[in-house]
C-alpha atoms as a PDB file:
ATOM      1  CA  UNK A   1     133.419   9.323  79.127  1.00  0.00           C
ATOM      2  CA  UNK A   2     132.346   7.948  82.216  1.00  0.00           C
ATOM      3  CA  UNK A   3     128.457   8.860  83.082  1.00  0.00           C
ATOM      4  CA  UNK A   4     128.097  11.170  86.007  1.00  0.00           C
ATOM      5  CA  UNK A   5     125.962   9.719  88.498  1.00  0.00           C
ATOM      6  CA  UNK A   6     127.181   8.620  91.615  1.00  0.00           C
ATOM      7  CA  UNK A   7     130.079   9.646  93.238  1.00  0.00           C
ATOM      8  CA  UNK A   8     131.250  11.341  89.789  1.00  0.00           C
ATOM      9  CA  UNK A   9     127.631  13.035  89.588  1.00  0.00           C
ATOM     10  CA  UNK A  10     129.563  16.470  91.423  1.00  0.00           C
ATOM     11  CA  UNK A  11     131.533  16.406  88.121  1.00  0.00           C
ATOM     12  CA  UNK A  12     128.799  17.059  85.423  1.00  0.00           C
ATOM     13  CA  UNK A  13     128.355  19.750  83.424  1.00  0.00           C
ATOM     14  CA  UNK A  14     126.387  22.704  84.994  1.00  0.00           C
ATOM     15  CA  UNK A  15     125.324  26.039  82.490  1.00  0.00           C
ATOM     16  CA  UNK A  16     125.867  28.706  84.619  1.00  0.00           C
ATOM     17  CA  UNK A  17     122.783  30.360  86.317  1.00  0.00           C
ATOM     18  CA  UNK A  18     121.292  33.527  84.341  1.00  0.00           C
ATOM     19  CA  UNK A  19     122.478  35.683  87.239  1.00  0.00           C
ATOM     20  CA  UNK A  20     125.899  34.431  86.684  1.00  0.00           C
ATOM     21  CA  UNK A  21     125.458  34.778  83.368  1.00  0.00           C
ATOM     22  CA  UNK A  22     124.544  38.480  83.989  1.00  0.00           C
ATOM     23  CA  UNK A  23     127.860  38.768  85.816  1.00  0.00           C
ATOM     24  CA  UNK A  24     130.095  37.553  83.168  1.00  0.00           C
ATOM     25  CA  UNK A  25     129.180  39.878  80.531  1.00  0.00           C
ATOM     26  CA  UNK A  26     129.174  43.041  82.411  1.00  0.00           C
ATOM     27  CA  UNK A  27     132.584  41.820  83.637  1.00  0.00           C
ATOM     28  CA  UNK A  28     133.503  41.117  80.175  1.00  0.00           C
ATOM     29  CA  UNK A  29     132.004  44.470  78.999  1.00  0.00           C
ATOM     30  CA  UNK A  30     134.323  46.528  82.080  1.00  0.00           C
ATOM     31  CA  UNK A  31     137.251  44.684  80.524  1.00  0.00           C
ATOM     32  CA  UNK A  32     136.942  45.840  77.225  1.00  0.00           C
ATOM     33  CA  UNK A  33     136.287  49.401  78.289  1.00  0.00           C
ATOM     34  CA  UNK A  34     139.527  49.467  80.660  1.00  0.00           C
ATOM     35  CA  UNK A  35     141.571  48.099  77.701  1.00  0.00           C
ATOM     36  CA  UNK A  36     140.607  50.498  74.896  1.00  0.00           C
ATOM     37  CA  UNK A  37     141.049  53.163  77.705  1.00  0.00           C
ATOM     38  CA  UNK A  38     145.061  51.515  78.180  1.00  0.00           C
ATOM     39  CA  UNK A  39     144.764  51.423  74.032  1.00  0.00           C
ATOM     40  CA  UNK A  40     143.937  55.012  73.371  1.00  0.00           C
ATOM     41  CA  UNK A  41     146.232  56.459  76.259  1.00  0.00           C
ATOM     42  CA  UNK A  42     149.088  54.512  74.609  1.00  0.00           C
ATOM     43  CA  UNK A  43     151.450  56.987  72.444  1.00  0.00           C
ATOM     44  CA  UNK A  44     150.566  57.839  68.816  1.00  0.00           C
ATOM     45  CA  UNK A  45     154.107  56.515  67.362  1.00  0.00           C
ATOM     46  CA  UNK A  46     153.280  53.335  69.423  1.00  0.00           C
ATOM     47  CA  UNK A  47     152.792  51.490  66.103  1.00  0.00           C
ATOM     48  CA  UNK A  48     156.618  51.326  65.787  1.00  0.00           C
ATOM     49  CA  UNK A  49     157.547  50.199  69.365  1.00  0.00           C
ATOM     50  CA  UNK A  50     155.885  47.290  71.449  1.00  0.00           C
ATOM     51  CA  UNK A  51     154.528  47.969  74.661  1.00  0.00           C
ATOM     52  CA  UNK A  52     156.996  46.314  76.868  1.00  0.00           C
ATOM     53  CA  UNK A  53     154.905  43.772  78.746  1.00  0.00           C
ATOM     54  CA  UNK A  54     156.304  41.476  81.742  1.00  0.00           C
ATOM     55  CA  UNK A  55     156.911  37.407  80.796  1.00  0.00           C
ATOM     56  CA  UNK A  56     154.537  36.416  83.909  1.00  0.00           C
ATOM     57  CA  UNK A  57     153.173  33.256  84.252  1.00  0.00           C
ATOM     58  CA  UNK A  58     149.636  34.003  84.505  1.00  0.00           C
ATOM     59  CA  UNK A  59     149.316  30.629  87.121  1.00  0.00           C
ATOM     60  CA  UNK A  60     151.703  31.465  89.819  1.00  0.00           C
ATOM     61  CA  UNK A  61     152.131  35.294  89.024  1.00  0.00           C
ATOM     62  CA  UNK A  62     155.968  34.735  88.872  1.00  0.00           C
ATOM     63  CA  UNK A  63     158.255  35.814  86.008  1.00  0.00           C
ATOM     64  CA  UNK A  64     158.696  33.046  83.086  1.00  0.00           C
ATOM     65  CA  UNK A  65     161.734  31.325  83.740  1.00  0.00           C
ATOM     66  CA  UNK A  66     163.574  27.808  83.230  1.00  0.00           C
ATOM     67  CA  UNK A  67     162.516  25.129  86.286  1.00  0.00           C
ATOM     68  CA  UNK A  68     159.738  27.884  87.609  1.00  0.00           C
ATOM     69  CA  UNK A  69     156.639  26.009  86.000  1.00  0.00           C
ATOM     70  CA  UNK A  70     156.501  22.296  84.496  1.00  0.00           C
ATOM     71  CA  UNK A  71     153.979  23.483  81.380  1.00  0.00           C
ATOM     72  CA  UNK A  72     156.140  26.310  80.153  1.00  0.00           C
ATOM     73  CA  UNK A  73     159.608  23.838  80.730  1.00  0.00           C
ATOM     74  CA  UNK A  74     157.808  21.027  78.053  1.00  0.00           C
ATOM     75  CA  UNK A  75     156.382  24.042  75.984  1.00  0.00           C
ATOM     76  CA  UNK A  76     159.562  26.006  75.607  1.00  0.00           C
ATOM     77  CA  UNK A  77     161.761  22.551  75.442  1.00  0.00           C
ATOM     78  CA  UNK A  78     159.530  21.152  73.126  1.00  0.00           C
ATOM     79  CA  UNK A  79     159.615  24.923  71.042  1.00  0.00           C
ATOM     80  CA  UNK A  80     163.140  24.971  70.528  1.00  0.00           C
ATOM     81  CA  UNK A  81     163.615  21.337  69.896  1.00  0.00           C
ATOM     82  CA  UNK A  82     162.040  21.863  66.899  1.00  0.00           C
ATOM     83  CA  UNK A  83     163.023  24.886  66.090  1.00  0.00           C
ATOM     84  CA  UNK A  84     166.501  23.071  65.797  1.00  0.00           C
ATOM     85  CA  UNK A  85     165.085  20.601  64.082  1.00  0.00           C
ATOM     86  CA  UNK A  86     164.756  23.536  61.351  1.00  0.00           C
ATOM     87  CA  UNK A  87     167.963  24.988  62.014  1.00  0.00           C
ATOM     88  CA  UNK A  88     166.477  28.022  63.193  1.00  0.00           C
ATOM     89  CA  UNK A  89     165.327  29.188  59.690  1.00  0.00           C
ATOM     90  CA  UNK A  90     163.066  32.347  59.782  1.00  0.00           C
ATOM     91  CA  UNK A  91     163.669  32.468  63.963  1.00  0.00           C
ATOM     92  CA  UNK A  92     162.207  35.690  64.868  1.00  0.00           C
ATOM     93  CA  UNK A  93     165.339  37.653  66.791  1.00  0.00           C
ATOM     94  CA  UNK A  94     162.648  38.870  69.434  1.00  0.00           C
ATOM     95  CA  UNK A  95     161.518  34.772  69.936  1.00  0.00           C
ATOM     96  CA  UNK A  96     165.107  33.639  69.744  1.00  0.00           C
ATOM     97  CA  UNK A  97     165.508  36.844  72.630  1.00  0.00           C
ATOM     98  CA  UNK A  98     162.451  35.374  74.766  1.00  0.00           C
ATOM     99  CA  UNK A  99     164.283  31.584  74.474  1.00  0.00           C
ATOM    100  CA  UNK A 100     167.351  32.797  75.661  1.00  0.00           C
ATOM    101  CA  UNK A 101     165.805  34.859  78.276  1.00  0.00           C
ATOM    102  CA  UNK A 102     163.418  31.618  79.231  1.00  0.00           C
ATOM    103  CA  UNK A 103     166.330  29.608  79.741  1.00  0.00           C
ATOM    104  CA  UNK A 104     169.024  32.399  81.277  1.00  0.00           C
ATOM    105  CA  UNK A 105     172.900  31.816  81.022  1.00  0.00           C
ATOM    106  CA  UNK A 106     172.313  28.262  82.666  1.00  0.00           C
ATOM    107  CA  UNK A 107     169.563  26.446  81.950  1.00  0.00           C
ATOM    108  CA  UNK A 108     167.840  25.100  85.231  1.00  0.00           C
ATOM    109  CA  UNK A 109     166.315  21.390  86.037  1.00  0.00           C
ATOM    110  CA  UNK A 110     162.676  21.404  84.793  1.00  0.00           C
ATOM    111  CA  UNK A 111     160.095  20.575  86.722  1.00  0.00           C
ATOM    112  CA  UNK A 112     158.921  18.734  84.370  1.00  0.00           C
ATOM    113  CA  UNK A 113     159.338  15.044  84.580  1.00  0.00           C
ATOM    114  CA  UNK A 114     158.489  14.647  80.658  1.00  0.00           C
ATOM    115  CA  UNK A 115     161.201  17.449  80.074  1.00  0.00           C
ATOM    116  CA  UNK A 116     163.700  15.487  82.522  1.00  0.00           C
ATOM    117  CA  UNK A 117     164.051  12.173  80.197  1.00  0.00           C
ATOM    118  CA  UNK A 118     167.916  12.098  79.422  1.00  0.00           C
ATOM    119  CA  UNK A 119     167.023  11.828  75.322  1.00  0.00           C
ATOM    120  CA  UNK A 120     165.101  15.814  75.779  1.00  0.00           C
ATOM    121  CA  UNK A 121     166.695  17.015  78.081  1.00  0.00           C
ATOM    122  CA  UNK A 122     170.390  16.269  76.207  1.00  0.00           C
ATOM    123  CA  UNK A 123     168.610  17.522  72.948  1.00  0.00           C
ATOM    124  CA  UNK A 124     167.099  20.758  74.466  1.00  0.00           C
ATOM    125  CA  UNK A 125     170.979  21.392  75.614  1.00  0.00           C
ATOM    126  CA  UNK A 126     172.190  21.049  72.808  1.00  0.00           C
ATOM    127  CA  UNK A 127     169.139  23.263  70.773  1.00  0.00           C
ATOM    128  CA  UNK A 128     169.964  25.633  73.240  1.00  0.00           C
ATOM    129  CA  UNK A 129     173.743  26.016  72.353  1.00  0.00           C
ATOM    130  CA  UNK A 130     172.869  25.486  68.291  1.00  0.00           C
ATOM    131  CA  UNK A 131     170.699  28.886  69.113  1.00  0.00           C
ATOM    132  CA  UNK A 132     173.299  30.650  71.412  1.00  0.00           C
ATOM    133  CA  UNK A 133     176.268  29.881  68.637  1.00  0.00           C
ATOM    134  CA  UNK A 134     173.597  31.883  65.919  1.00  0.00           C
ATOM    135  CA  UNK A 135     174.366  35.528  65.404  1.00  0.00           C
END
């Protein structure tokens, strides 16, 4: 809550210009008309089966994976932490799948230096075998 004048003036609030304005919502608008195109060409019995969609991380364009990205290490950490915390109870088999698949057959080092503390990173070990050992 500092004020903005000065050498922090660069980081004040700006509303966009109407032309950029303009810009947005006809970008918007294409958006919407390419993704109810994808929608309607998708099959009929598509109800019953998700589309399969790629686990990218949408800020380095690389697949989701353990010690790839510091945000998703303390989100997924901090996910199955409690999760454990819970014993698992009503674990979705598709989110218990996307853990797994997060953290592959050995979990990596995060990135993270929140997720690297000894007491979370020993807990999000042992999460991770509590949710391996579950059939």
């Amino acid at each position: 809550m500092l004020p903005k004048i000065g050498p922090l003036k660069p980081f004040a609030f700006k509303l966009p210009t109407p032309e950029a304005q303009k810009l947005f919502r006809a970008s918007f608008q294409k958006v919407l008309v390419n993704y109810r195109a994808h929608v309607a060409r998708m099959p009929a019995d598509s109800a019953a089966t998700t589309p399969a969609l790629a686990n990218t991380d949408f800020d380095t364009g690389h697949p989701t994976h353990a010690g790839e990205y510091p945000l998703a290490d303390e989100t997924y950490g901090e996910w199955v932490r409690k999760l454990a915390a819970k014993k698992f109870e009503n674990l979705d088999p598709v989110a218990r799948q996307n853990i797994l698949a997060f953290y592959g057959n050995s979990p990596k080092t995060p990135k993270s230096k929140e997720e690297q503390e000894d007491g979370k990173q020993r807990q999000t070990k042992e999460a991770l075998a509590e949710l391996k050992a579950l059939q």
